[in-house]
Protein backbone atom coordinates (compact mmCIF):
# COMPACT_ATOMS: atom_id res chain seq x y z
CA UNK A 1 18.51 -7.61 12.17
CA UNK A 2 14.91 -7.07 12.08
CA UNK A 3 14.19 -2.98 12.60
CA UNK A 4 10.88 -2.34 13.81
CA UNK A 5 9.55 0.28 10.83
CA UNK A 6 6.47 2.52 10.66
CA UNK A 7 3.25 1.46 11.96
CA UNK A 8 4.73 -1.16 14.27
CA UNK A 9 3.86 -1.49 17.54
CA UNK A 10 6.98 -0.19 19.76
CA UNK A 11 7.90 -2.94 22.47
CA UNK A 12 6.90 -2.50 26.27
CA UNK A 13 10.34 -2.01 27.53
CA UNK A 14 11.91 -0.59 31.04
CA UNK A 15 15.65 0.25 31.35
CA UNK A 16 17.75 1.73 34.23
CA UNK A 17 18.44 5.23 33.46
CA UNK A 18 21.45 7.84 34.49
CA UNK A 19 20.08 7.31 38.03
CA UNK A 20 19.63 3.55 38.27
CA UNK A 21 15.99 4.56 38.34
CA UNK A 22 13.66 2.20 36.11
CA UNK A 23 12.56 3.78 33.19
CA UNK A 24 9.35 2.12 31.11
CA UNK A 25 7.96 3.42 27.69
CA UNK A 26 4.54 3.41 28.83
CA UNK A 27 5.62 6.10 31.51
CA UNK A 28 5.38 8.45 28.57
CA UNK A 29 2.00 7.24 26.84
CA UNK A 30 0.01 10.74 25.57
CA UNK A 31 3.29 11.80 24.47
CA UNK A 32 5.86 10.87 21.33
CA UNK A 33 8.87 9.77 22.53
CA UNK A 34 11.78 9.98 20.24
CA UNK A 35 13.74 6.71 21.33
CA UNK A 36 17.45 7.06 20.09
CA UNK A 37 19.99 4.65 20.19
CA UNK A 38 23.81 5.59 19.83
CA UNK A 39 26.65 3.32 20.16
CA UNK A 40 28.90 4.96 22.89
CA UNK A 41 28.52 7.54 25.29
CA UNK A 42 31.39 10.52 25.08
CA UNK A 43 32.74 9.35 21.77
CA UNK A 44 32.91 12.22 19.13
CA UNK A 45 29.87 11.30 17.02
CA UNK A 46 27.28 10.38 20.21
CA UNK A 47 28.51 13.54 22.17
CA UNK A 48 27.63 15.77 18.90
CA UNK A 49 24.40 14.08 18.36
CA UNK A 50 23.31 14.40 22.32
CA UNK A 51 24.26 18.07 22.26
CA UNK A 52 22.33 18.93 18.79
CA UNK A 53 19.09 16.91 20.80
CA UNK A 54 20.06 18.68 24.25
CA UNK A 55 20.24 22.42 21.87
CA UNK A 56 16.89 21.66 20.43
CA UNK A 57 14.66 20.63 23.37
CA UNK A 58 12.87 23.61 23.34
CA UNK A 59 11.57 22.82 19.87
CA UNK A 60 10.60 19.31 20.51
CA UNK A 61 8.88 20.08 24.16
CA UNK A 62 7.17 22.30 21.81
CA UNK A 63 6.17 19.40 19.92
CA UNK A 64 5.45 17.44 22.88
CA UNK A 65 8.66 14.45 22.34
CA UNK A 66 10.05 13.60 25.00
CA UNK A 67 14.12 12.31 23.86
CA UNK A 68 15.54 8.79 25.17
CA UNK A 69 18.86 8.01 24.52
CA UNK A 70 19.67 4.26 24.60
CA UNK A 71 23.21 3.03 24.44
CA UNK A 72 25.06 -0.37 26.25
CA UNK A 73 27.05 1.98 28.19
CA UNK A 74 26.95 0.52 31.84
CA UNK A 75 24.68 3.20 34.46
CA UNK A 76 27.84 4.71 35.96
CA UNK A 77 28.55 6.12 32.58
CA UNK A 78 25.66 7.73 32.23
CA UNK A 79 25.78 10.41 34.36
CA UNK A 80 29.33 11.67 33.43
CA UNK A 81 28.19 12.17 29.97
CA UNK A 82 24.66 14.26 31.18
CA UNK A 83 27.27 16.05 33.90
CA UNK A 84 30.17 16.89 30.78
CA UNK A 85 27.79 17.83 27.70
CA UNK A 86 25.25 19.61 30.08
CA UNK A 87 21.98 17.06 28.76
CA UNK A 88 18.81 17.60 29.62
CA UNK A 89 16.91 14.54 28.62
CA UNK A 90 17.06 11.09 29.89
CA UNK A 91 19.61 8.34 29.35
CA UNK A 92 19.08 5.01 29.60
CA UNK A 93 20.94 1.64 29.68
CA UNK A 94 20.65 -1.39 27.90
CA UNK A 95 24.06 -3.19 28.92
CA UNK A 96 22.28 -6.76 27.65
CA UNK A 97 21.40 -5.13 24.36
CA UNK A 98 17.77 -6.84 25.20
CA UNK A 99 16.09 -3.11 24.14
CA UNK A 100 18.11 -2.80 20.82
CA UNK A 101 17.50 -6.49 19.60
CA UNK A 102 13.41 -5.74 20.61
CA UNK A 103 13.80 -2.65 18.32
CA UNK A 104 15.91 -4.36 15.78
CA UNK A 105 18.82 -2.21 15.61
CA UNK A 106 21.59 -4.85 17.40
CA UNK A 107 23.68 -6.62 14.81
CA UNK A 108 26.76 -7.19 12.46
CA UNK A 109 29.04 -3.84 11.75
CA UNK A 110 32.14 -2.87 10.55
CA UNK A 111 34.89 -0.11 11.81
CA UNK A 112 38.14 -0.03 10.51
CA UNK A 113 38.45 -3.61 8.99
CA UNK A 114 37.03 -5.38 11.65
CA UNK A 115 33.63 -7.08 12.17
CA UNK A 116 31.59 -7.24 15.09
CA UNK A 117 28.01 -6.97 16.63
CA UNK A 118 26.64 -3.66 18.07
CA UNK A 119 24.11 -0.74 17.98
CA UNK A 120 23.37 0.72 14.90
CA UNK A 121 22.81 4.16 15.00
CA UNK A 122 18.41 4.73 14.68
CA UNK A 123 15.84 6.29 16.01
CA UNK A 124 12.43 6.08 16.48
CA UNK A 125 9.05 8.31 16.70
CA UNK A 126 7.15 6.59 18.77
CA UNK A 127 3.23 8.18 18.42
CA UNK A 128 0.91 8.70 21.76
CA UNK A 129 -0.37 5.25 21.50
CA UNK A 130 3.15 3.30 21.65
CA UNK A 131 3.48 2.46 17.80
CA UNK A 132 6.10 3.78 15.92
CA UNK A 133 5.56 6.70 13.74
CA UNK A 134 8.41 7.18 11.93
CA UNK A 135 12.04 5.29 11.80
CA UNK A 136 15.18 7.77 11.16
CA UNK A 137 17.53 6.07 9.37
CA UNK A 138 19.37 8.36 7.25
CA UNK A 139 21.29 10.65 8.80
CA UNK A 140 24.76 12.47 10.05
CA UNK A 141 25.17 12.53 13.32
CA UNK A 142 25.48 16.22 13.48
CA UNK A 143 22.44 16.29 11.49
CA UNK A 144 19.86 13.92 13.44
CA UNK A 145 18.23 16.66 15.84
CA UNK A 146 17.35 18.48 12.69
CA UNK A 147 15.92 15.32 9.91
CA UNK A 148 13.81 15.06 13.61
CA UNK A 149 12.60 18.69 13.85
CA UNK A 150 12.26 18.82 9.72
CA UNK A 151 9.81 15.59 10.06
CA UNK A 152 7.83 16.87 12.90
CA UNK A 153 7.56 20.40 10.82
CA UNK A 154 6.31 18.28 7.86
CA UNK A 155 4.11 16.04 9.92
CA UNK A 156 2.09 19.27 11.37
């Protein structure tokens, strides 16, 4: 695994979203884009994280970051998950993983004694210009929205 880090250019990418309607990155340049990627939608630990972003939109329109979510959950899942936790920010899938290798965040974990390959669970500040700004890499799940909102604070 290679993760893209700070100062790296983020790459050009364009995903389905909750609607089957193609999303690209550069549909949000002049913004920051906080590009998340989480493992499974409606599993405990994704569902807490999405409603923590979803309860703290208000401070990151604020802020002007826009919040993509980015998991290998097939489209049709998508929209049950925006429809059961009430989300108001766009999902996006990446069933070929092509997205999370690109960003570096596809490769070997463990759960429970077994090995296998999937998402790890980062995110990414991308700045107005496409490059990344910061990488969050340290954090609980029920704790992401606000390492996000205390690094925007800090970062004026």
């Amino acid at each position: 695994m290679n993760t893209l880090k700070a100062g790296d250019k983020a790459p050009a990418f364009t995903l389905p979203d909750q609607s089957g309607e193609a999303v690209n990155l550069a549909d949000y340049a002049g913004k920051k884009v906080l590009v998340y990627f989480y493992p499974k939608a409606m599993t405990p630990g994704c569902t807490v994280q999405a409603q923590n972003l979803r309860d703290s939109k208000t401070s990151l329109d604020d802020r002007n970051v826009v919040v993509l979510g980015i998991s290998p959950d097939a489209v049709k899942r998508l929209p049950k998950f925006i429809e059961k936790e009430n989300l108001n920010f766009t999902l996006l899938s990446d069933e070929d993983h092509a997205v999370a290798d690109a960003f570096g965040v596809w490769g070997p974990k463990k759960f429970m004694g077994k090995e296998y390959d999937g998402i790890h669970r980062l995110s990414f500040l991308i700045d107005e210009n496409g490059t990344v700004e910061h990488v969050f890499n340290k954090f609980k799940t029920k704790d992401h929205h606000q390492v996000v909102l205390d690094y925007l604070n800090q970062a004026g």
